[in-house]
PDB file of N, CA and C in Angstrom:
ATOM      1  N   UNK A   1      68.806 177.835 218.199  1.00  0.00           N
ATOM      2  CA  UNK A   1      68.465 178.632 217.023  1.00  0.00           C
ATOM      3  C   UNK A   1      66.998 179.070 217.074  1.00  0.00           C
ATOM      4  N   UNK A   2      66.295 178.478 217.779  1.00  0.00           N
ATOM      5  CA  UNK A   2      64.648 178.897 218.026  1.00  0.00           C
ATOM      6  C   UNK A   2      64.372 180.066 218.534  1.00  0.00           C
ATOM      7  N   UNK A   3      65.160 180.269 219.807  1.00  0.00           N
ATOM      8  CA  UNK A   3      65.209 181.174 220.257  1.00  0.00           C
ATOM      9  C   UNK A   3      65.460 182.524 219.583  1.00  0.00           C
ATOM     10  N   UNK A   4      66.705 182.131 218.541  1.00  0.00           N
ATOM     11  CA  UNK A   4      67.526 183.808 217.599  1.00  0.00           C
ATOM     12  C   UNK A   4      65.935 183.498 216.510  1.00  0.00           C
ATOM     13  N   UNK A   5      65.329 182.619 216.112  1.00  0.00           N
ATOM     14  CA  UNK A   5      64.588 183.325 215.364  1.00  0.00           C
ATOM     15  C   UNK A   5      62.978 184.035 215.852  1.00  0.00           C
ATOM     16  N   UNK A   6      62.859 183.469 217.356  1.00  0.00           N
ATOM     17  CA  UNK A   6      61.626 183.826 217.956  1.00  0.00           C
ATOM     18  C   UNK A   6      61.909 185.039 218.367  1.00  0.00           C
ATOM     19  N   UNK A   7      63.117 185.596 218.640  1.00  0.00           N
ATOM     20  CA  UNK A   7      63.637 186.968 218.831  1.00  0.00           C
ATOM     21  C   UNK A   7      63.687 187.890 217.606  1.00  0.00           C
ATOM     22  N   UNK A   8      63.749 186.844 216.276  1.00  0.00           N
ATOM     23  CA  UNK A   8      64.403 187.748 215.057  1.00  0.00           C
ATOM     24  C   UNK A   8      62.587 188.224 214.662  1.00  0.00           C
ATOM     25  N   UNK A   9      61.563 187.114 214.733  1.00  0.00           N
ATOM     26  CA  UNK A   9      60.010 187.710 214.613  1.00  0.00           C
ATOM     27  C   UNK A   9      59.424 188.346 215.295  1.00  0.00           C
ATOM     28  N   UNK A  10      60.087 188.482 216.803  1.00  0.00           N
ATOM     29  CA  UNK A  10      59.430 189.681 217.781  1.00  0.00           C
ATOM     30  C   UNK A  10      60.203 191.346 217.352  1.00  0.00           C
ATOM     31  N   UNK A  11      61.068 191.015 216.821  1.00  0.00           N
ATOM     32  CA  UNK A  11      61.706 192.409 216.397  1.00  0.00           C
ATOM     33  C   UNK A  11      61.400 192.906 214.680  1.00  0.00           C
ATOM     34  N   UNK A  12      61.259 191.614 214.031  1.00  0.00           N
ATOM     35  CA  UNK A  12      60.434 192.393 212.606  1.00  0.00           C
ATOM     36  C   UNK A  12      58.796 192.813 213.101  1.00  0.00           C
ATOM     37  N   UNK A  13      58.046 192.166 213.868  1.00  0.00           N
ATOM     38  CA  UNK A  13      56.478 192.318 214.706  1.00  0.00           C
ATOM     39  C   UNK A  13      57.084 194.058 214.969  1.00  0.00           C
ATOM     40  N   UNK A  14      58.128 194.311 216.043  1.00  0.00           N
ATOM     41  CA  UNK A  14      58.149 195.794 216.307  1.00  0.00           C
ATOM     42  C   UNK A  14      58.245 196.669 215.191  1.00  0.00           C
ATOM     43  N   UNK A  15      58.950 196.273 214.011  1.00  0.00           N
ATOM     44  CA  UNK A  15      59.398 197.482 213.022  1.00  0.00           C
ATOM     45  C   UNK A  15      58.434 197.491 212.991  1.00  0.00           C
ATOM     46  N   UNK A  16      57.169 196.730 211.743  1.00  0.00           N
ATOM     47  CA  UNK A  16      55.682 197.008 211.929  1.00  0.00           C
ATOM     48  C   UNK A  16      55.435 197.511 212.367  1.00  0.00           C
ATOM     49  N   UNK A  17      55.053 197.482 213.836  1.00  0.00           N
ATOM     50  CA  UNK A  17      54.219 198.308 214.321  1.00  0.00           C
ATOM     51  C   UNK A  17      54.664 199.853 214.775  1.00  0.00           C
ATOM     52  N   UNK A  18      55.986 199.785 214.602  1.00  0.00           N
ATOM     53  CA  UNK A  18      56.885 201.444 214.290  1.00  0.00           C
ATOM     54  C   UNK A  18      56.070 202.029 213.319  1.00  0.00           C
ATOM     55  N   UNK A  19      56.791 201.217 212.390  1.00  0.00           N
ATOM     56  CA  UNK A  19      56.547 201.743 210.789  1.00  0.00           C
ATOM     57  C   UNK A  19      55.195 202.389 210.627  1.00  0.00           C
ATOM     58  N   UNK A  20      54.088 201.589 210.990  1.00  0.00           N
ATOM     59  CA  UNK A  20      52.484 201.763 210.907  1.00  0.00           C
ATOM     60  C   UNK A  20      51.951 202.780 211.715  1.00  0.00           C
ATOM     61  N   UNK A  21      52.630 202.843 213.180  1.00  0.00           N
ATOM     62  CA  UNK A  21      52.595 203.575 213.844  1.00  0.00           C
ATOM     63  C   UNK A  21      53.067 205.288 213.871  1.00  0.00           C
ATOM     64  N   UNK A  22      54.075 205.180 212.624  1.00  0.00           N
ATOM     65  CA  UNK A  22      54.849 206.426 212.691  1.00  0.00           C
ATOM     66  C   UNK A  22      56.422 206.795 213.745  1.00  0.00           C
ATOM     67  N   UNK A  23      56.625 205.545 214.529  1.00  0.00           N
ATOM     68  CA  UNK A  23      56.823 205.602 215.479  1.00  0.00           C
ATOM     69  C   UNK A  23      58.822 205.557 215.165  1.00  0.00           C
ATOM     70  N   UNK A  24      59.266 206.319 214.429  1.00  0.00           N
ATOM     71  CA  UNK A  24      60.617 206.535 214.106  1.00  0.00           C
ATOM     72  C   UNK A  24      61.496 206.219 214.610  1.00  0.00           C
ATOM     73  N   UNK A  25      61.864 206.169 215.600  1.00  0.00           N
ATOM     74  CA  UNK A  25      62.645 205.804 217.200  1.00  0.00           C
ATOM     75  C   UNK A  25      62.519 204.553 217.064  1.00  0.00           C
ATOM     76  N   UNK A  26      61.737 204.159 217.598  1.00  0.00           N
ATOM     77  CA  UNK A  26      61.242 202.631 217.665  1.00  0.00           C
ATOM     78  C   UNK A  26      61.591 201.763 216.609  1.00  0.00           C
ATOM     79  N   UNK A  27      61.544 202.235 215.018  1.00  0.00           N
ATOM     80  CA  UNK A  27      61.475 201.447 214.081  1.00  0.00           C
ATOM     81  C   UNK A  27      62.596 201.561 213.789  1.00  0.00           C
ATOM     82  N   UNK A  28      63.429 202.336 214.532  1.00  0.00           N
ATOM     83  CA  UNK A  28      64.799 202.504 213.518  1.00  0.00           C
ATOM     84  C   UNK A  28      65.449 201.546 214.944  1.00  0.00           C
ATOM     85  N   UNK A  29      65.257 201.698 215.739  1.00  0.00           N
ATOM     86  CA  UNK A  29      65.974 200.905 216.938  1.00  0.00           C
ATOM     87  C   UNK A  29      65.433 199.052 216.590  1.00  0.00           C
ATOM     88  N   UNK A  30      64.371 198.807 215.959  1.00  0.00           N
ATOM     89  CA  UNK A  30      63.899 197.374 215.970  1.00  0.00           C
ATOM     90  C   UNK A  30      64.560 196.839 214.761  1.00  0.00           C
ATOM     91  N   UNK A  31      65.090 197.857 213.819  1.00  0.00           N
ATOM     92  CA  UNK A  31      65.659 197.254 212.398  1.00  0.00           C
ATOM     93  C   UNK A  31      67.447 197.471 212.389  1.00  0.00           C
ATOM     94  N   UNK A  32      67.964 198.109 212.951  1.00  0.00           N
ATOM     95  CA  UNK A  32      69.076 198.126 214.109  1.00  0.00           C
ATOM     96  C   UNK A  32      69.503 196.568 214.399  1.00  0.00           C
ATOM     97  N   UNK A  33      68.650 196.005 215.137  1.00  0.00           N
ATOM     98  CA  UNK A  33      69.070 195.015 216.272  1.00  0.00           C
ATOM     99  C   UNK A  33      67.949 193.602 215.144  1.00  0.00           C
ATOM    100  N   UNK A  34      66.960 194.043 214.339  1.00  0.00           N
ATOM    101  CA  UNK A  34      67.079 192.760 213.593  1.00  0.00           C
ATOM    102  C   UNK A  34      67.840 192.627 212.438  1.00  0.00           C
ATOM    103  N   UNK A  35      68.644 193.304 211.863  1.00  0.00           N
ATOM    104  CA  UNK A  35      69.563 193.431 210.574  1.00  0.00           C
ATOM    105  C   UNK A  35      71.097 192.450 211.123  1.00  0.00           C
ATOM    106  N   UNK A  36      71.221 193.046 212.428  1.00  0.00           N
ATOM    107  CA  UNK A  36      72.257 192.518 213.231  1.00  0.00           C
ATOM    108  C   UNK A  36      71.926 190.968 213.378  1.00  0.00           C
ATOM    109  N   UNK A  37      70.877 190.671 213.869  1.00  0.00           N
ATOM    110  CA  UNK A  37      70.199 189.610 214.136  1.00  0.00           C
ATOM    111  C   UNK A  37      70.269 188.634 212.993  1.00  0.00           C
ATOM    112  N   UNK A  38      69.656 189.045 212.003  1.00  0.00           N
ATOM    113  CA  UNK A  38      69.774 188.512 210.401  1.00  0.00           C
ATOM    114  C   UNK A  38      71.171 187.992 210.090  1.00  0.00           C
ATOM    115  N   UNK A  39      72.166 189.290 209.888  1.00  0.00           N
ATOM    116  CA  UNK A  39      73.346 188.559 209.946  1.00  0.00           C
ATOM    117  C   UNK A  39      74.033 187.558 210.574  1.00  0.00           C
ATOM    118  N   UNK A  40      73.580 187.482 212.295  1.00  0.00           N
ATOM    119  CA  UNK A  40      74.182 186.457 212.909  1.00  0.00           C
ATOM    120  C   UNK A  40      73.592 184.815 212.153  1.00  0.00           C
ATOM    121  N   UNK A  41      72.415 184.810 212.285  1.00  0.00           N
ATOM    122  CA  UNK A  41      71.583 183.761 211.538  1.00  0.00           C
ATOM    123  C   UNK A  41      71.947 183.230 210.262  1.00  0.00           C
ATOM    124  N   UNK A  42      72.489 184.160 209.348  1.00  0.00           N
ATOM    125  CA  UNK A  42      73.056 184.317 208.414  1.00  0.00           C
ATOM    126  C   UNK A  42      74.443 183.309 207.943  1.00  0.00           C
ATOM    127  N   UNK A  43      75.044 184.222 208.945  1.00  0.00           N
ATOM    128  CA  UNK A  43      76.450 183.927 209.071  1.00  0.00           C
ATOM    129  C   UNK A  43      76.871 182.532 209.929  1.00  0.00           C
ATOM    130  N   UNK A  44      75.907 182.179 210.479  1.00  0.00           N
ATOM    131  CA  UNK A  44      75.886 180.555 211.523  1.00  0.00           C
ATOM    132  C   UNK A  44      75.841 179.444 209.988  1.00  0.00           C
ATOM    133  N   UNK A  45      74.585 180.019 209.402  1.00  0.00           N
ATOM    134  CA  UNK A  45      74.751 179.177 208.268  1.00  0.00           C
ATOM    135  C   UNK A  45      73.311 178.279 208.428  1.00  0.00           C
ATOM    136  N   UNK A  46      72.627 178.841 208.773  1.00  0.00           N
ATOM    137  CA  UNK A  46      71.173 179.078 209.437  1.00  0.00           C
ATOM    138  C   UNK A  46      69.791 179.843 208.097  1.00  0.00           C
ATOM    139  N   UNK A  47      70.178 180.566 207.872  1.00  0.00           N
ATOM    140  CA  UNK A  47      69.788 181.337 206.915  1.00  0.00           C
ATOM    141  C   UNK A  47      68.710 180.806 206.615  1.00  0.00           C
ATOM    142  N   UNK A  48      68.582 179.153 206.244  1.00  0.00           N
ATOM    143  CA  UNK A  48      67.591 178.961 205.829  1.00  0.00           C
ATOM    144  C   UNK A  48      66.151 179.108 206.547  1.00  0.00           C
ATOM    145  N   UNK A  49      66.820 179.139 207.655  1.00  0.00           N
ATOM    146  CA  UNK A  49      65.177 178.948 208.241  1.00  0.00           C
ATOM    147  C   UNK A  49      64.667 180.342 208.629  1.00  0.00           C
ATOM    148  N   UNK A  50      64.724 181.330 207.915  1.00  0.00           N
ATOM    149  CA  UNK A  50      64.053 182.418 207.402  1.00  0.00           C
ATOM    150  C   UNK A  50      62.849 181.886 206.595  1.00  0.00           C
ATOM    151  N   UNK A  51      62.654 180.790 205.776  1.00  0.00           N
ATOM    152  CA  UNK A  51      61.652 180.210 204.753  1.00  0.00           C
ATOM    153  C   UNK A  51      60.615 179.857 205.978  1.00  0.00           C
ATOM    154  N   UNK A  52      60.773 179.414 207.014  1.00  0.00           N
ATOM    155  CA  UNK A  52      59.689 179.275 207.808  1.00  0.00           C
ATOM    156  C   UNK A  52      58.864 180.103 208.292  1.00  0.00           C
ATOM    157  N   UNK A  53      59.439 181.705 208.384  1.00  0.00           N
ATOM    158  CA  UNK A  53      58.545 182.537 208.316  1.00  0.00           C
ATOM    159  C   UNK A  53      57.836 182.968 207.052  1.00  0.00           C
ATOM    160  N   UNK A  54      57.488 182.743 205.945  1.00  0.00           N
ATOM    161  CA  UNK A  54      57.014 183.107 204.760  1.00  0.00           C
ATOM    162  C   UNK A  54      55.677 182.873 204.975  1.00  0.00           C
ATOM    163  N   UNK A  55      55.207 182.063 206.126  1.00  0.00           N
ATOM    164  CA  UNK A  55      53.771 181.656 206.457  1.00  0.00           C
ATOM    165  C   UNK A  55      53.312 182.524 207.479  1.00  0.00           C
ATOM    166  N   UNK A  56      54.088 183.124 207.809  1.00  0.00           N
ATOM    167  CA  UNK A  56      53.619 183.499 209.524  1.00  0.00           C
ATOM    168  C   UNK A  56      52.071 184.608 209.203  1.00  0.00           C
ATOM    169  N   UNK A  57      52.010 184.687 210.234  1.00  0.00           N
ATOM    170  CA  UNK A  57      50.145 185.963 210.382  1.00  0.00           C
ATOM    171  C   UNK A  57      50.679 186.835 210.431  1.00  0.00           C
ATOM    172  N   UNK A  58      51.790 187.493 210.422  1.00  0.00           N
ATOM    173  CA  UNK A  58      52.222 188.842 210.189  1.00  0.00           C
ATOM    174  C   UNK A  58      52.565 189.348 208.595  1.00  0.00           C
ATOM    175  N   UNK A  59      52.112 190.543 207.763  1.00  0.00           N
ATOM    176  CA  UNK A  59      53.177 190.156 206.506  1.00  0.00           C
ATOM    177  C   UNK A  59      53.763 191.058 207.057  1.00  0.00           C
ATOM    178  N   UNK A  60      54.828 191.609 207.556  1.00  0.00           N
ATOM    179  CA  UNK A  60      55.696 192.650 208.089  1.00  0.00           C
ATOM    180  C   UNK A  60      57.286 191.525 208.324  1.00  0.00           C
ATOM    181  N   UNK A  61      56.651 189.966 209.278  1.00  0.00           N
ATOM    182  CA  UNK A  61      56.973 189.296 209.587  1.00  0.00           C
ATOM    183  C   UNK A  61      57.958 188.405 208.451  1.00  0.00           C
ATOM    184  N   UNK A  62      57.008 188.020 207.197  1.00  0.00           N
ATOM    185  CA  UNK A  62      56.859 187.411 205.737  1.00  0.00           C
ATOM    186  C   UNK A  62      57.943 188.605 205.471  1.00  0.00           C
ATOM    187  N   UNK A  63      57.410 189.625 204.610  1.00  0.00           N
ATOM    188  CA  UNK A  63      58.238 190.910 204.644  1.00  0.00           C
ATOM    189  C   UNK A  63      60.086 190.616 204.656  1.00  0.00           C
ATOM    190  N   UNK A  64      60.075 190.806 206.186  1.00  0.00           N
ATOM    191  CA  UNK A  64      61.890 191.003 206.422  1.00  0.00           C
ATOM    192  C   UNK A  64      62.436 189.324 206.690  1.00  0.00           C
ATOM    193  N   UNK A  65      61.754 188.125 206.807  1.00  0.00           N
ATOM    194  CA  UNK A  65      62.132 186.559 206.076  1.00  0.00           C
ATOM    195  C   UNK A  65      62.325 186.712 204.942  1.00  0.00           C
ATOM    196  N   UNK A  66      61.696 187.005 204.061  1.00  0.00           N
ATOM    197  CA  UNK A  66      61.897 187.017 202.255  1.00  0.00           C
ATOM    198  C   UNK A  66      63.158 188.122 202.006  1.00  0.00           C
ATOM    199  N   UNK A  67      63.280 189.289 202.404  1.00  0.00           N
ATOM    200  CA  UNK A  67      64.342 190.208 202.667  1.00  0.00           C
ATOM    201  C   UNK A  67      65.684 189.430 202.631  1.00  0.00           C
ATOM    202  N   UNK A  68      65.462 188.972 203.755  1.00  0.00           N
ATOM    203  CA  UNK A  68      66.840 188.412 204.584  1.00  0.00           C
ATOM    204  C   UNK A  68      67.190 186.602 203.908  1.00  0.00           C
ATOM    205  N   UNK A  69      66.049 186.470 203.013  1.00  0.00           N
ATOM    206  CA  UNK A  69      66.629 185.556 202.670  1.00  0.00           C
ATOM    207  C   UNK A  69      67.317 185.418 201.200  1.00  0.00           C
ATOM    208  N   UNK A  70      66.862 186.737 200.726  1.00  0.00           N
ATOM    209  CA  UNK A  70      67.621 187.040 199.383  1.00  0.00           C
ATOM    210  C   UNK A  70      68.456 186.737 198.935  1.00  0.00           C
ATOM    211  N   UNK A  71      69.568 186.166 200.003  1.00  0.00           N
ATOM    212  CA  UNK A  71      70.804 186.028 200.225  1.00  0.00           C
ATOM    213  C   UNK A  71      71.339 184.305 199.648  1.00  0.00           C
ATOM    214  N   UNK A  72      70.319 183.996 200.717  1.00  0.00           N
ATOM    215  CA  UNK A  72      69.726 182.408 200.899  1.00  0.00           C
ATOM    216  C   UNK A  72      69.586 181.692 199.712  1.00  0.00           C
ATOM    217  N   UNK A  73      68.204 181.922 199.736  1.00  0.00           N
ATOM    218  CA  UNK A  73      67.304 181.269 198.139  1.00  0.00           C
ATOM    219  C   UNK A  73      66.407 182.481 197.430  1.00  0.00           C
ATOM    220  N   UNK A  74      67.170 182.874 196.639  1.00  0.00           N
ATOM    221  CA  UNK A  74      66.754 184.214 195.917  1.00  0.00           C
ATOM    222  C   UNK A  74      65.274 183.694 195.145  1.00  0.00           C
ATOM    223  N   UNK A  75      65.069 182.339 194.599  1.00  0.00           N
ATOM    224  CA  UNK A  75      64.021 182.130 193.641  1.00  0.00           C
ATOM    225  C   UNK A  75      62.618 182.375 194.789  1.00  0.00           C
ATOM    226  N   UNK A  76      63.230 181.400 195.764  1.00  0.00           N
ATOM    227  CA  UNK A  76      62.208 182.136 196.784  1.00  0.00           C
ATOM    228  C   UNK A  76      61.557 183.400 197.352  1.00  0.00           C
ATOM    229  N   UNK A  77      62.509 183.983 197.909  1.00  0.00           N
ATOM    230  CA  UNK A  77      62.535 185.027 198.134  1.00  0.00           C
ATOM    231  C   UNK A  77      62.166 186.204 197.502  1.00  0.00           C
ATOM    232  N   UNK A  78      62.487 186.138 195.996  1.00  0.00           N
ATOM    233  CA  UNK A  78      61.678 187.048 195.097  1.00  0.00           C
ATOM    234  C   UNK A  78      60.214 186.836 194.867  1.00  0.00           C
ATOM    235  N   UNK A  79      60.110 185.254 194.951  1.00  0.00           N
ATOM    236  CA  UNK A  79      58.656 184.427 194.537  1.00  0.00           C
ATOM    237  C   UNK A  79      57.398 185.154 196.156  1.00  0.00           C
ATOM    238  N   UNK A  80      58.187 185.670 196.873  1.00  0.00           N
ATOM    239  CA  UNK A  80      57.725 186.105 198.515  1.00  0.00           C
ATOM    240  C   UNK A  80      57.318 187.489 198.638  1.00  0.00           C
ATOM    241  N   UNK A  81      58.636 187.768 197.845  1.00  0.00           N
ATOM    242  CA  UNK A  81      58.135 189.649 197.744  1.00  0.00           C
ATOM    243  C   UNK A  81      57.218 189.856 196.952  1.00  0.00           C
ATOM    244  N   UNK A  82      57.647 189.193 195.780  1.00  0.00           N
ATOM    245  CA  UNK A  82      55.881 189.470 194.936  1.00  0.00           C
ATOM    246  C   UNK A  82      54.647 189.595 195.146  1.00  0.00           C
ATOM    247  N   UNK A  83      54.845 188.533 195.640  1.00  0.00           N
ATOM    248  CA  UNK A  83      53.249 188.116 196.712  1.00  0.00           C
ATOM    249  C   UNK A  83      53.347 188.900 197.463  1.00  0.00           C
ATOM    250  N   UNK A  84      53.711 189.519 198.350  1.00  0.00           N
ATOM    251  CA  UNK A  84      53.952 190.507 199.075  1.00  0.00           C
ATOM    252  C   UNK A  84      53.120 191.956 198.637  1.00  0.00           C
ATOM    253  N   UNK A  85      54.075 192.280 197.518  1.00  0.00           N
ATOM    254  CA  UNK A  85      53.283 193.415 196.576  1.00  0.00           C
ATOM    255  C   UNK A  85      52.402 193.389 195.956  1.00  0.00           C
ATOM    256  N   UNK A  86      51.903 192.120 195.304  1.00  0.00           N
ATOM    257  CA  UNK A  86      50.587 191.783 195.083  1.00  0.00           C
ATOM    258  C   UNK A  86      49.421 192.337 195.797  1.00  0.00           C
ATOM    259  N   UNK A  87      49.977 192.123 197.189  1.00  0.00           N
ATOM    260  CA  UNK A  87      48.615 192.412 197.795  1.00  0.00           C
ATOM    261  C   UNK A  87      47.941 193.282 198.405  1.00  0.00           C
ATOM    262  N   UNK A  88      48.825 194.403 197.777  1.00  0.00           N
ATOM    263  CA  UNK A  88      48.518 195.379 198.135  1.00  0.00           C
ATOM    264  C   UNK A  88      48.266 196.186 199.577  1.00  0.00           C
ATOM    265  N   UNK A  89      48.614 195.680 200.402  1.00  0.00           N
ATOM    266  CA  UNK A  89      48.686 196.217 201.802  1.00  0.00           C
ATOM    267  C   UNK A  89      49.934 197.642 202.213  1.00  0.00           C
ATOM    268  N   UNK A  90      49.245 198.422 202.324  1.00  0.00           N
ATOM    269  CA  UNK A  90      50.057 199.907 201.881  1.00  0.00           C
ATOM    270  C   UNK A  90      51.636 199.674 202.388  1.00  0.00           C
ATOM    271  N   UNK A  91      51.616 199.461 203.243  1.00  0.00           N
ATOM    272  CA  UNK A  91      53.569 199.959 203.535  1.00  0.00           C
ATOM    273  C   UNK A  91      54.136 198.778 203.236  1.00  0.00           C
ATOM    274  N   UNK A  92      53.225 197.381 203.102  1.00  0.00           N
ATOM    275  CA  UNK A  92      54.244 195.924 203.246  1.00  0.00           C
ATOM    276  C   UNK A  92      54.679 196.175 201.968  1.00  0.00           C
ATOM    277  N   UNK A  93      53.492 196.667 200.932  1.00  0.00           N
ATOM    278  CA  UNK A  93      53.610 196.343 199.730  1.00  0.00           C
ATOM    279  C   UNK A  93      54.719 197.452 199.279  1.00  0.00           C
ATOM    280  N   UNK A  94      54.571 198.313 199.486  1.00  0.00           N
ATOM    281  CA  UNK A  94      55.373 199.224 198.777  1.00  0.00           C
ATOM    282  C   UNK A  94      56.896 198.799 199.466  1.00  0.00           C
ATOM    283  N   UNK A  95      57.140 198.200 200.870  1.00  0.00           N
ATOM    284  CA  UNK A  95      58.210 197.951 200.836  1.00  0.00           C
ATOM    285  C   UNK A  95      58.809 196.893 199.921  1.00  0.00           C
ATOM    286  N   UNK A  96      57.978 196.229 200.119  1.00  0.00           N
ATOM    287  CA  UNK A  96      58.735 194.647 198.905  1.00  0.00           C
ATOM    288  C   UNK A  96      58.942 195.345 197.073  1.00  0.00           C
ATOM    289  N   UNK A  97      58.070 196.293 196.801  1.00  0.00           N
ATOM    290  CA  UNK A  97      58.284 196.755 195.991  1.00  0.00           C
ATOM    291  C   UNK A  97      59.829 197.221 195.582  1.00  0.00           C
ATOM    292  N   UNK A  98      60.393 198.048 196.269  1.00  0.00           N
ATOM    293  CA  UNK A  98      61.500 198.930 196.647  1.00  0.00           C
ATOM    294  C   UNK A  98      62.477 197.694 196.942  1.00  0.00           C
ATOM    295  N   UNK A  99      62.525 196.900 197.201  1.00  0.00           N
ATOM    296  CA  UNK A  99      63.217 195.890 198.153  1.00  0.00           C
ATOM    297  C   UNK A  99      63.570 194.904 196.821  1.00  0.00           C
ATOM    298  N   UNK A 100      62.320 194.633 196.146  1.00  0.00           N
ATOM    299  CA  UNK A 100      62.333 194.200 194.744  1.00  0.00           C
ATOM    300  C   UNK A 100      63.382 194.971 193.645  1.00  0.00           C
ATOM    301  N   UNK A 101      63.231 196.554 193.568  1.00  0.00           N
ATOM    302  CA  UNK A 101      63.660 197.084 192.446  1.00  0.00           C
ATOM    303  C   UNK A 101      65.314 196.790 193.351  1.00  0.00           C
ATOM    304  N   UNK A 102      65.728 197.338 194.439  1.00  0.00           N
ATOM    305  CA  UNK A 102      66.971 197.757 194.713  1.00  0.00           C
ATOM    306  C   UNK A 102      67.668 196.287 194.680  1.00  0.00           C
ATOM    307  N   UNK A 103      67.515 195.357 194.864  1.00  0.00           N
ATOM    308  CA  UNK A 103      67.671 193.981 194.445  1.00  0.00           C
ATOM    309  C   UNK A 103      67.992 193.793 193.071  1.00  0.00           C
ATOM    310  N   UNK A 104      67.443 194.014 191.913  1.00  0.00           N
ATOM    311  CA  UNK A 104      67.002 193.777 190.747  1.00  0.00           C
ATOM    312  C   UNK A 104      69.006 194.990 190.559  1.00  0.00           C
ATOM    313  N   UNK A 105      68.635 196.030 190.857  1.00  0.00           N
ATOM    314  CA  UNK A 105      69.553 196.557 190.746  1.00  0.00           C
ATOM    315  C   UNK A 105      71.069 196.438 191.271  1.00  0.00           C
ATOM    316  N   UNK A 106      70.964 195.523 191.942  1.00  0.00           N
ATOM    317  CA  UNK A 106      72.566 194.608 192.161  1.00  0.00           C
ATOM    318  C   UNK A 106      72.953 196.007 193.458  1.00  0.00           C
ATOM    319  N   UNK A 107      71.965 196.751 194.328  1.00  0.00           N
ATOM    320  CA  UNK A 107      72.424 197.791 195.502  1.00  0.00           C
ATOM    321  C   UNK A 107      71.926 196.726 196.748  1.00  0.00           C
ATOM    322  N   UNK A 108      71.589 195.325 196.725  1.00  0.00           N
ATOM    323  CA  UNK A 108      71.259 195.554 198.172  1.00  0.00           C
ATOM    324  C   UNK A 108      72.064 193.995 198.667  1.00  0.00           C
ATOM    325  N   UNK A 109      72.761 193.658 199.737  1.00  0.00           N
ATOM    326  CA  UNK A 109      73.571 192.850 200.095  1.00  0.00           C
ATOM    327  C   UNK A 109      73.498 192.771 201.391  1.00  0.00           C
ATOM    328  N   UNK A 110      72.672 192.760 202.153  1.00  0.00           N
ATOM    329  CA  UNK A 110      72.453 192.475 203.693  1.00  0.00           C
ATOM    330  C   UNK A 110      73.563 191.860 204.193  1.00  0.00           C
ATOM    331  N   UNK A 111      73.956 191.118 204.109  1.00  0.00           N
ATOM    332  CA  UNK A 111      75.552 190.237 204.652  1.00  0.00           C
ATOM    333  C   UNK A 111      76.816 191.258 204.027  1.00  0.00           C
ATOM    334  N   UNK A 112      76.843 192.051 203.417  1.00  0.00           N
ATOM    335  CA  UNK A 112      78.240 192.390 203.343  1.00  0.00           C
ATOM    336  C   UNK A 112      78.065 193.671 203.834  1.00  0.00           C
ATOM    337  N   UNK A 113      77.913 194.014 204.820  1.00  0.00           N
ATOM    338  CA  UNK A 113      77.626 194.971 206.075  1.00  0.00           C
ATOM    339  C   UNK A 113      78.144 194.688 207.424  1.00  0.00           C
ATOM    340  N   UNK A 114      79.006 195.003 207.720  1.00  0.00           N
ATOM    341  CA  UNK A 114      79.226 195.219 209.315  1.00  0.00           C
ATOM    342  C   UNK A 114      78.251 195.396 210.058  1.00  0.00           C
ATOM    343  N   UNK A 115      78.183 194.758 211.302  1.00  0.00           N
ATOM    344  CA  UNK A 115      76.757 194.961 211.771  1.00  0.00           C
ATOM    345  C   UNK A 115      77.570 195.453 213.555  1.00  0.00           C
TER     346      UNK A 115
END
C-alpha cells in the first residue's frame, strides 16, 4: 500500500505543477490516473491513509488527500479544505473552495464513478 500511495503523491505533485504551470495535457492526464488511483485505495478499504498526507510540503498534495478523503472522514476532510482556503494560496485555495461548495451541495462522490 506504500507504494499506491507514494504513486498516488507523485501524481497529485504532477497535477500541481500542470495546473500552475498551465500545462492542460499534463494535468488532465495526472488527475486521470490519480482519481483512478484514489478509487483503487478507496475501494481496498485503505482510504484512510489519505489522512497522512494532510501534513505533507505540498498543499496541492494536502489538497487531493482531503478531496479523496471526503468519502472517508468527512469531519476531517472538510476541517482540511478549510485550512486549505484559508490560506489563501491562489489555485489551492480556490480549489478547496469549489470542492467545499460542490460537496456542501450533495454533486460530488468520487467513488461512485467508474474509473
Amino acid at each position: 500500500m506504500e507504494t499506491l500511495l507514494a504513486e498516488y503523491r507523485r501524481l497529485a505533485l504532477e497535477h500541481g505543477r500542470g495546473t500552475r504551470g498551465g500545462d492542460a495535457r499534463a494535468t488532465n492526464r495526472a488527475y486521470d490516473k490519480l482519481m483512478a488511483l484514489a478509487r483503487k485505495i478507496c475501494r481496498s478499504g485503505k482510504g484512510f491513509l489519505f489522512l497522512t498526507l494532510f501534513d505533507d510540503a505540498d498543499s496541492w498534495v494536502q489538497l487531493w488527500a482531503a478531496c479523496h478523503c471526503l468519502e472517508v472522514d468527512e469531519t476531517r476532510a472538510l476541517a482540511k479544505l478549510e485550512e486549505l482556503l484559508a490560506r489563501n494560496e491562489r489555485l489551492v485555495s480556490m480549489s478547496a473552495y469549489y470542492t467545499l461548495d460542490e460537496w456542501r451541495k450533495g454533486a460530488l462522490r468520487w467513488l461512485e464513478r467508474d474509473s
